[in-house]
Protein backbone atom coordinates (compact mmCIF):
# COMPACT_ATOMS: atom_id res chain seq x y z
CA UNK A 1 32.32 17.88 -31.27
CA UNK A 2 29.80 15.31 -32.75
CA UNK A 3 27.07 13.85 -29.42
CA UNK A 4 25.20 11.03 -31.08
CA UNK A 5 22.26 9.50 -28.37
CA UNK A 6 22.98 5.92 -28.08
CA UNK A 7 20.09 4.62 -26.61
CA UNK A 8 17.60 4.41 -23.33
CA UNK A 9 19.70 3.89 -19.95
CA UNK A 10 17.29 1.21 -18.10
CA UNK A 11 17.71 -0.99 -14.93
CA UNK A 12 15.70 -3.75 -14.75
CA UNK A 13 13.36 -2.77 -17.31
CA UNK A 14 13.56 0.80 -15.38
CA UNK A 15 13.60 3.43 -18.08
CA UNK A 16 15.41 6.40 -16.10
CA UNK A 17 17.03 8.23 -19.32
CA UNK A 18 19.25 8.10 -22.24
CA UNK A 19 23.19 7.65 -22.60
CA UNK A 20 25.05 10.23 -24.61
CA UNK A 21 28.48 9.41 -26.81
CA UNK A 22 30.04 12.33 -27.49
CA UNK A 23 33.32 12.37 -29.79
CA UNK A 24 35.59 15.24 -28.77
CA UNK A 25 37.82 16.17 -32.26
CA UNK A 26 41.53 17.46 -31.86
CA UNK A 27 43.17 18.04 -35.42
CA UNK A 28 40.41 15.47 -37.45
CA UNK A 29 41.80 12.82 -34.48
CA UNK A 30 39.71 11.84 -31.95
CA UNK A 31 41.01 12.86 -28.80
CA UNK A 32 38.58 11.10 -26.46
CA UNK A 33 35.25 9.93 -25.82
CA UNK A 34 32.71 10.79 -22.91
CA UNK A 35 29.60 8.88 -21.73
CA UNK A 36 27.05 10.98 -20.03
CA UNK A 37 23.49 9.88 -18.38
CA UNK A 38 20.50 12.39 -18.44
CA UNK A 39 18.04 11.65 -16.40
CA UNK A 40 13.75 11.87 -17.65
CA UNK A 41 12.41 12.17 -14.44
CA UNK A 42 13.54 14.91 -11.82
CA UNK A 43 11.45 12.92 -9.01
CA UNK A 44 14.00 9.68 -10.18
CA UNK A 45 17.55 11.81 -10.09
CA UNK A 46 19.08 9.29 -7.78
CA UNK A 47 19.27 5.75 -8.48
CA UNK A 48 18.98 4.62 -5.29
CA UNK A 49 15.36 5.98 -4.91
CA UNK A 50 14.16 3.29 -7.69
CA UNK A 51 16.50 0.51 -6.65
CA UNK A 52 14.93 1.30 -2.18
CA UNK A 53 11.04 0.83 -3.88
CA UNK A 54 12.40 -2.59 -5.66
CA UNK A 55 13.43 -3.94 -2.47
CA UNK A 56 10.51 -2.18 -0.29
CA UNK A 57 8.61 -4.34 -3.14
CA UNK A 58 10.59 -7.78 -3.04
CA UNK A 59 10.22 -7.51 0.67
CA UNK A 60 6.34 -6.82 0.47
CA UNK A 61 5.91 -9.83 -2.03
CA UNK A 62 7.78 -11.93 -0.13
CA UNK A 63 6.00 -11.20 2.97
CA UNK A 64 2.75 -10.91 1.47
CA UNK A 65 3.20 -14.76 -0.18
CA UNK A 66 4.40 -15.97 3.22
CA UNK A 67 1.21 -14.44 4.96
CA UNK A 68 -0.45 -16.19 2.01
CA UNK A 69 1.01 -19.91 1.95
CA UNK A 70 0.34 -19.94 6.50
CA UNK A 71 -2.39 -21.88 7.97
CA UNK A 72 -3.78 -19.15 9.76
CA UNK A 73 -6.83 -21.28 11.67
CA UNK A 74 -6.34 -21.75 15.21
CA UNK A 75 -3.71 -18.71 15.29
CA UNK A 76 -4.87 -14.80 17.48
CA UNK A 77 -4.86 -12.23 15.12
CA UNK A 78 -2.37 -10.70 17.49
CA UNK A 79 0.39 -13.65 16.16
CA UNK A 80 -0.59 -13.68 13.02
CA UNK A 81 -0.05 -9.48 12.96
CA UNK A 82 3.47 -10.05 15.51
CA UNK A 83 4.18 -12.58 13.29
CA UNK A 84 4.27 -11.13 9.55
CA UNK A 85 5.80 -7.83 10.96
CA UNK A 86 8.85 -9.88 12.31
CA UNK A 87 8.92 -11.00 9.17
CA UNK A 88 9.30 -7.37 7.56
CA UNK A 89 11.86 -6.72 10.32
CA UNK A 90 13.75 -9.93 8.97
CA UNK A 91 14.01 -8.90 5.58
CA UNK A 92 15.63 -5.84 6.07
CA UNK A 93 12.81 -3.02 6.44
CA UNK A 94 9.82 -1.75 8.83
CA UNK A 95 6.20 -2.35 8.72
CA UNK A 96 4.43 0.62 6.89
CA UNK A 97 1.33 0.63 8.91
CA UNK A 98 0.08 -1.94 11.26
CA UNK A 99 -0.58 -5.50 9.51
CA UNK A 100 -4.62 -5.24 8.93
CA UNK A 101 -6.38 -8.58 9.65
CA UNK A 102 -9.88 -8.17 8.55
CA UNK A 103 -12.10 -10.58 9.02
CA UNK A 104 -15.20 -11.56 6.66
CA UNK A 105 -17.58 -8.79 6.72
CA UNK A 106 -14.51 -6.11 8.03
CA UNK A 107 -13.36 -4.43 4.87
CA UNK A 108 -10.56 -2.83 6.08
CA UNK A 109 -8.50 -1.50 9.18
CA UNK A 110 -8.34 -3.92 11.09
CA UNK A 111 -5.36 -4.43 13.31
CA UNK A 112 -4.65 -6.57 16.40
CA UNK A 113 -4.92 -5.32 19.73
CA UNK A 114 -2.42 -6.07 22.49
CA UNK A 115 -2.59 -9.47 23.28
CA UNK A 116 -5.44 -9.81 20.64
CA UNK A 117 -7.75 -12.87 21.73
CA UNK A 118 -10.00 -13.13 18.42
CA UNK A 119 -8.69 -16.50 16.62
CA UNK A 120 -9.13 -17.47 12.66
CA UNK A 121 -11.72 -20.18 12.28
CA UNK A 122 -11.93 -22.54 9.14
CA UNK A 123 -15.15 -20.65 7.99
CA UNK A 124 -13.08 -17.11 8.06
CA UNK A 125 -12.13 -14.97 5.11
CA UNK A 126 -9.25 -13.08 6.55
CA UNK A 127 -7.71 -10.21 4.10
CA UNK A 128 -4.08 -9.55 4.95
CA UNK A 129 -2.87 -6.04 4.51
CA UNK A 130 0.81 -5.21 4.49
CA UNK A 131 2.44 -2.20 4.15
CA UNK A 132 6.50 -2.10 3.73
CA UNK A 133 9.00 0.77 3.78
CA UNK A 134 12.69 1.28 3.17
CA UNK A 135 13.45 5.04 4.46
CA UNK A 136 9.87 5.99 4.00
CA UNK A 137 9.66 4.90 0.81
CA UNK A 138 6.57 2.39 0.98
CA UNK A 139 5.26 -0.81 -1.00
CA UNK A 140 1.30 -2.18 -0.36
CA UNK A 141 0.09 -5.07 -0.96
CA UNK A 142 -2.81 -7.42 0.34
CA UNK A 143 -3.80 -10.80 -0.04
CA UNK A 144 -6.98 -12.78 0.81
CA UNK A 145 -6.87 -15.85 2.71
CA UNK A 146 -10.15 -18.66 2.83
CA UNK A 147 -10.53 -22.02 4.11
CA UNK A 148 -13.65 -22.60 3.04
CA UNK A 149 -14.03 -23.19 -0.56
CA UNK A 150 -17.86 -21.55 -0.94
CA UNK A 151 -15.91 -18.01 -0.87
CA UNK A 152 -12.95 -18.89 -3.00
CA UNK A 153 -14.84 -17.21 -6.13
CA UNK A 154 -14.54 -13.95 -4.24
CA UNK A 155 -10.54 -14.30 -3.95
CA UNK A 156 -10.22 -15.24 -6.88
CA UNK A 157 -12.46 -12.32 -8.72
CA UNK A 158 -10.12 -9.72 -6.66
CA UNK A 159 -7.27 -11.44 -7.97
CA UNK A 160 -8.34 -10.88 -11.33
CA UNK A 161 -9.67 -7.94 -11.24
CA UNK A 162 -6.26 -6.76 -9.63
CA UNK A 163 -4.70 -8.01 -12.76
CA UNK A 164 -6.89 -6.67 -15.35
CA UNK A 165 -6.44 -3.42 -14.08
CA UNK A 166 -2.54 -3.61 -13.86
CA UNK A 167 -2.39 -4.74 -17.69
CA UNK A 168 -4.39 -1.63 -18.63
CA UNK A 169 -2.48 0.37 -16.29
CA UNK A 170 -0.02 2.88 -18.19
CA UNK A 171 1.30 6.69 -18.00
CA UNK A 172 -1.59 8.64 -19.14
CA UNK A 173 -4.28 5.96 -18.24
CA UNK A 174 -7.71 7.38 -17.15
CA UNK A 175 -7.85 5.89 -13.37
CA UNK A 176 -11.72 6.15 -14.34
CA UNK A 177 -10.92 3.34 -17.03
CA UNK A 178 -8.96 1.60 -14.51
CA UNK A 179 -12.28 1.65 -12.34
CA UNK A 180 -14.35 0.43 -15.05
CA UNK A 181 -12.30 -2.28 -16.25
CA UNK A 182 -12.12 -3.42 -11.99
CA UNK A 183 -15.93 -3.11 -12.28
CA UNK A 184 -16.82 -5.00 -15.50
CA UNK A 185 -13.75 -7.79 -14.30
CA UNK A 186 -15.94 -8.44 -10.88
CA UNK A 187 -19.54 -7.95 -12.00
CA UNK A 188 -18.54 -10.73 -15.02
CA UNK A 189 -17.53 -13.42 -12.27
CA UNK A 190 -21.47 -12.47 -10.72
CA UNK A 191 -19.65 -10.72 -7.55
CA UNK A 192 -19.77 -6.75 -6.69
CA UNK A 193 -17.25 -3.99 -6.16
CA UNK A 194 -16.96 -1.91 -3.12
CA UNK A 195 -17.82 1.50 -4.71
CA UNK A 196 -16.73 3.41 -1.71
CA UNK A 197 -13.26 1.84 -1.48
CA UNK A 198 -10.10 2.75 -3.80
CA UNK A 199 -6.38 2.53 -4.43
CA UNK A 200 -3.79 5.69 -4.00
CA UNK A 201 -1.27 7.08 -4.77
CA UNK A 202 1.56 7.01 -2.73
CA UNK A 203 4.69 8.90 -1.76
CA UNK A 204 7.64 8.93 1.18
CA UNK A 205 6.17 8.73 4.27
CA UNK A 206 2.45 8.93 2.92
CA UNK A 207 0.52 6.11 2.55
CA UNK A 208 -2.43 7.55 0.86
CA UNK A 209 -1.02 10.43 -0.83
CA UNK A 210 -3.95 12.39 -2.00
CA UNK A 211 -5.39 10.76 -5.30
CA UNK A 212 -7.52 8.08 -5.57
CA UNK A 213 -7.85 5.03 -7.97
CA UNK A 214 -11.33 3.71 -8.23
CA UNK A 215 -12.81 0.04 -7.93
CA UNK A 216 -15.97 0.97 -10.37
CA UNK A 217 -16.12 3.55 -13.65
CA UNK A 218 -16.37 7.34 -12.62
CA UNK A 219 -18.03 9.51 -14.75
CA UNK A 220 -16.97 13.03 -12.56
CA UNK A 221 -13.50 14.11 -11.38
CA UNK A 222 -10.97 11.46 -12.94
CA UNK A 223 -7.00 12.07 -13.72
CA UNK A 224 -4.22 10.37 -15.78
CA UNK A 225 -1.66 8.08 -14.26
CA UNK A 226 2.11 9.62 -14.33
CA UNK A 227 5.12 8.09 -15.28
CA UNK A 228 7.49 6.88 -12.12
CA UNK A 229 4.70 8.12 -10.00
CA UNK A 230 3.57 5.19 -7.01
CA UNK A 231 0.04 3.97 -7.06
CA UNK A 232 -1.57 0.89 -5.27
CA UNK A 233 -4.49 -0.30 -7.47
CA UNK A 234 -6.61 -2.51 -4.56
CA UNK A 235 -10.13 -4.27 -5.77
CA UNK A 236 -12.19 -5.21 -2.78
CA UNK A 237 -15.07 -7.72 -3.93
CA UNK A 238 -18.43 -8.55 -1.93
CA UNK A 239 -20.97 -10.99 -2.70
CA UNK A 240 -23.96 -10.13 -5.09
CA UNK A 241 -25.84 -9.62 -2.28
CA UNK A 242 -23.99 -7.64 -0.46
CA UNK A 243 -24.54 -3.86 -0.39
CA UNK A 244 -21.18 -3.04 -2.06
CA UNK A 245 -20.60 0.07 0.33
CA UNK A 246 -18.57 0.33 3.44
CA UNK A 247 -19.53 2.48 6.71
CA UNK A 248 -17.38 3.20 9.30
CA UNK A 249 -17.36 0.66 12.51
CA UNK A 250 -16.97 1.09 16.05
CA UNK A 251 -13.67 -0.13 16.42
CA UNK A 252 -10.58 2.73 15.92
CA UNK A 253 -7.36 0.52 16.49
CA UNK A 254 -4.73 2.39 14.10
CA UNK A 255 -3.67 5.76 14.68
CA UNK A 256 -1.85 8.38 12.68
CA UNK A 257 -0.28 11.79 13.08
CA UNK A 258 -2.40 15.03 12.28
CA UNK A 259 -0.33 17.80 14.00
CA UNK A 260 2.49 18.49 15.71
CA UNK A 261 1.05 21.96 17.18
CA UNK A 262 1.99 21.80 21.10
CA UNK A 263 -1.11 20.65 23.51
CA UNK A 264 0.15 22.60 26.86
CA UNK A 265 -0.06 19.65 28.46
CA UNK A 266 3.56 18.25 28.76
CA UNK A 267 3.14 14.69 29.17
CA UNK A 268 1.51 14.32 25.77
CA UNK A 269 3.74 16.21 23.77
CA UNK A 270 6.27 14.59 25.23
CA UNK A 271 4.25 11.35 23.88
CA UNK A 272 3.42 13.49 20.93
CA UNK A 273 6.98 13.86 19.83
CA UNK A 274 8.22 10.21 20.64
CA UNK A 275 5.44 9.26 18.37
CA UNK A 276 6.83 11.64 15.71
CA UNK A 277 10.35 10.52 16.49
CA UNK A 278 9.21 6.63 15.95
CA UNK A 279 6.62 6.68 13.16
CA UNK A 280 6.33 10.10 11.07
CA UNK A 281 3.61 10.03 9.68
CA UNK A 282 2.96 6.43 9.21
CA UNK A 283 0.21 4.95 11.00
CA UNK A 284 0.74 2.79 14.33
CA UNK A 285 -1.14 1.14 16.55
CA UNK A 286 -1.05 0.21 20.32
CA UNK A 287 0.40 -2.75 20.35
CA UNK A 288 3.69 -1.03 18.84
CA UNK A 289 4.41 1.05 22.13
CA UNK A 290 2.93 -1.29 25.32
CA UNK A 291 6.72 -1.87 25.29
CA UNK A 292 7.76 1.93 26.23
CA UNK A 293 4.24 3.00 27.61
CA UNK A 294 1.86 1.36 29.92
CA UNK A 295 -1.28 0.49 28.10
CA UNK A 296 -3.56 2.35 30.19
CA UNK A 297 -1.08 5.28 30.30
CA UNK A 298 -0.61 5.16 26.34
CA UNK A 299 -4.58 4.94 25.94
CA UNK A 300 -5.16 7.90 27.74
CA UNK A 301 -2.77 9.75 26.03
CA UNK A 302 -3.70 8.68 22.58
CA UNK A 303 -7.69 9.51 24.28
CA UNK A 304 -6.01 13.32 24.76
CA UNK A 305 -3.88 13.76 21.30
CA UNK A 306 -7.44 12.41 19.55
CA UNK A 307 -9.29 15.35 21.14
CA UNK A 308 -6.65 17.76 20.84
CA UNK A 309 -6.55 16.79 17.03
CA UNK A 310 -3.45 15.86 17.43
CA UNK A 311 -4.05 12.56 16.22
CA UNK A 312 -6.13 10.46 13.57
CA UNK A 313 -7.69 7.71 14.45
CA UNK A 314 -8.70 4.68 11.50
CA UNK A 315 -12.17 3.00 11.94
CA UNK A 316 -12.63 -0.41 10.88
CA UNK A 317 -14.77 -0.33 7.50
CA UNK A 318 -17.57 -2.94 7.25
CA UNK A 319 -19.91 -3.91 4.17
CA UNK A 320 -23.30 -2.44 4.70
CA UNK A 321 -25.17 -5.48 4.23
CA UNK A 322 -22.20 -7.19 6.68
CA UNK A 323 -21.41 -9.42 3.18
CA UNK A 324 -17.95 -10.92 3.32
CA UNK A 325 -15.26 -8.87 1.61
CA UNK A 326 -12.39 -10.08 -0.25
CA UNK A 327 -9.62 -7.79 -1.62
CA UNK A 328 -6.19 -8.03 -3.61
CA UNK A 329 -3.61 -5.51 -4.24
CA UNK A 330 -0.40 -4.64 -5.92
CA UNK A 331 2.24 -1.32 -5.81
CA UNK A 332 2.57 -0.09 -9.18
CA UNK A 333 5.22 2.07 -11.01
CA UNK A 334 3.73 3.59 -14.58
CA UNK A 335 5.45 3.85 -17.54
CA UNK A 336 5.00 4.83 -21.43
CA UNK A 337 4.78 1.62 -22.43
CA UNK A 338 4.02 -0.76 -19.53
CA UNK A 339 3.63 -0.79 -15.50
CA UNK A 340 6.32 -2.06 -13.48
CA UNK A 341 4.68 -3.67 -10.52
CA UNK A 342 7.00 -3.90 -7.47
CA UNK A 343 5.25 -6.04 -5.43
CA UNK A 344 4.37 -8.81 -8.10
């Protein structure tokens, strides 16, 4: 028996493992031939798992560049957030986490309220945050819209800083070279990273999955990127001026699972577990269960599960020096010898 390797097995551009030929000898006549696949990545086994991150991807890109090409001005942030999560829906998947519409000096975290009231002016910089998943496995992605030209050097320096870092961004990459490259991209364009803001890694079900990517060179703790492991690399940008750190606001509109653990109090783990049964551990927000629960009624119960630690709540993140903020950000897919990014 004579197994020759024939090459690497790859779908679109996906390197998941090498075919095997392997003649099978009866009498010096070959009897029959067998193709086998072995896979390189245990986390990869099934196909399906890459090809349900492609279209989480194509869907986030496709949302994210119709969120991008809208004339926002005029619109609530409550239809602007109903109407780019329809737009998920549409396409075949759910919304990740509640559509953040941050405005100007709001980082991050942002999402309409119920019947939202605040409206995009033409003097707004409004980042657009959308998360998409296909059976929990999730694509990020953000994009920054302005109106008003004086702030268009601040999209535009997240943009490239985005892209920088996703050309340099390979299996065994130092994420503190990532952060350096973000850094030296913005600071050359006369803008400033948000040092206290950073990518992450990402896995089913969980958005920020425990490792961090940062926007400006580390010298301290620092890993290496792994192949066919999920990162979103996200620059946020402030002026020169600003203070290029973020503190936590007032405002605590998303809300996430912490524990399961029983409260005693049957009403909210009843709520507890329809939350579970709806969302995992994906983030949500009011506005996602006025329909089933009475406002005031889900309010105090989300009040209760906060207390009981049942539940996280997400402040809204705002530049120290309240400088705009402008941010970018892509879903990336390491290999050997180049990135895949799924939401380009």
């Amino acid at each position: 028996m004579n197994t020759i390797k024939i090459g690497i097995f790859r779908i679109n551009n996906w390197p998941l493992g090498h075919l095997t030929l392997t003649h099978i000898f009866h009498n010096q006549n070959l009897a029959y031939t067998s193709i086998s696949l072995n896979i390189f990545n245990l986390e990869f086994q099934e196909l399906d798992v890459y090809e349900i991150y492609i279209k989480a991807g194509k869907i986030a890109s496709k949302v994210r560049e119709y969120a991008r090409s809208e004339d926002h001005t005029g619109k609530t942030l409550s239809e602007i957030c109903n109407d780019i999560e329809q737009e998920i829906f549409k396409n075949g998947a759910e919304p990740a986490f509640p559509v953040n519409v941050s405005l100007n000096d709001i980082a991050a975290h942002y999402t309409a309220e119920p019947n939202d009231p605040i409206t995009v002016k033409n003097t707004d910089v409004l980042k657009i945050d959308v998360g998409v998943h296909v059976d929990g496995y999730i694509a990020d992605t953000a994009v920054t819209v302005s109106y008003d030209s004086k702030y268009q050097n601040l999209v535009d320096t997240a943009e490239r800083a985005l892209d920088e870092a996703i050309n340099m961004a390979r299996s065994n990459t130092r994420v503190s070279d990532i952060g350096r490259i973000i850094e030296k991209t913005i600071t050359k364009y006369g803008c400033k990273p948000i040092q206290n803001l950073s990518g992450h890694s990402l896995e089913r079900y969980t958005i920020h999955a425990g490792k961090s990517i940062p926007n400006i060179w580390t010298i301290g703790h620092s890993f290496n990127l792994s192949v066919n492991n999920v990162y979103a690399i996200e620059p946020f940008v402030t002026t020169k001026d600003g203070q290029g750190v973020v503190y936590e606001g007032k405002v605590k509109n998303i809300f996430g699972i912490a524990s399961r653990k029983r409260t005693k109090d049957q009403k909210a783990d009843d709520f507890l577990e329809y939350l579970w049964n709806k969302f995992k551990t994906l983030p949500f927000a009011l506005r996602w269960i006025v329909n089933e629960y009475e406002e005031k009624e889900a309010l105090s119960l989300i009040g209760l599960l906060i207390k009981k630690k049942n539940l996280h709540a997400y402040p809204i993140l705002v530049e120290g020096a309240n400088r705009i903020v402008a941010q970018a950000e892509h879903t990336i897919i390491p290999q050997e010898c180049d990135t895949i990014t799924i939401t380009k």
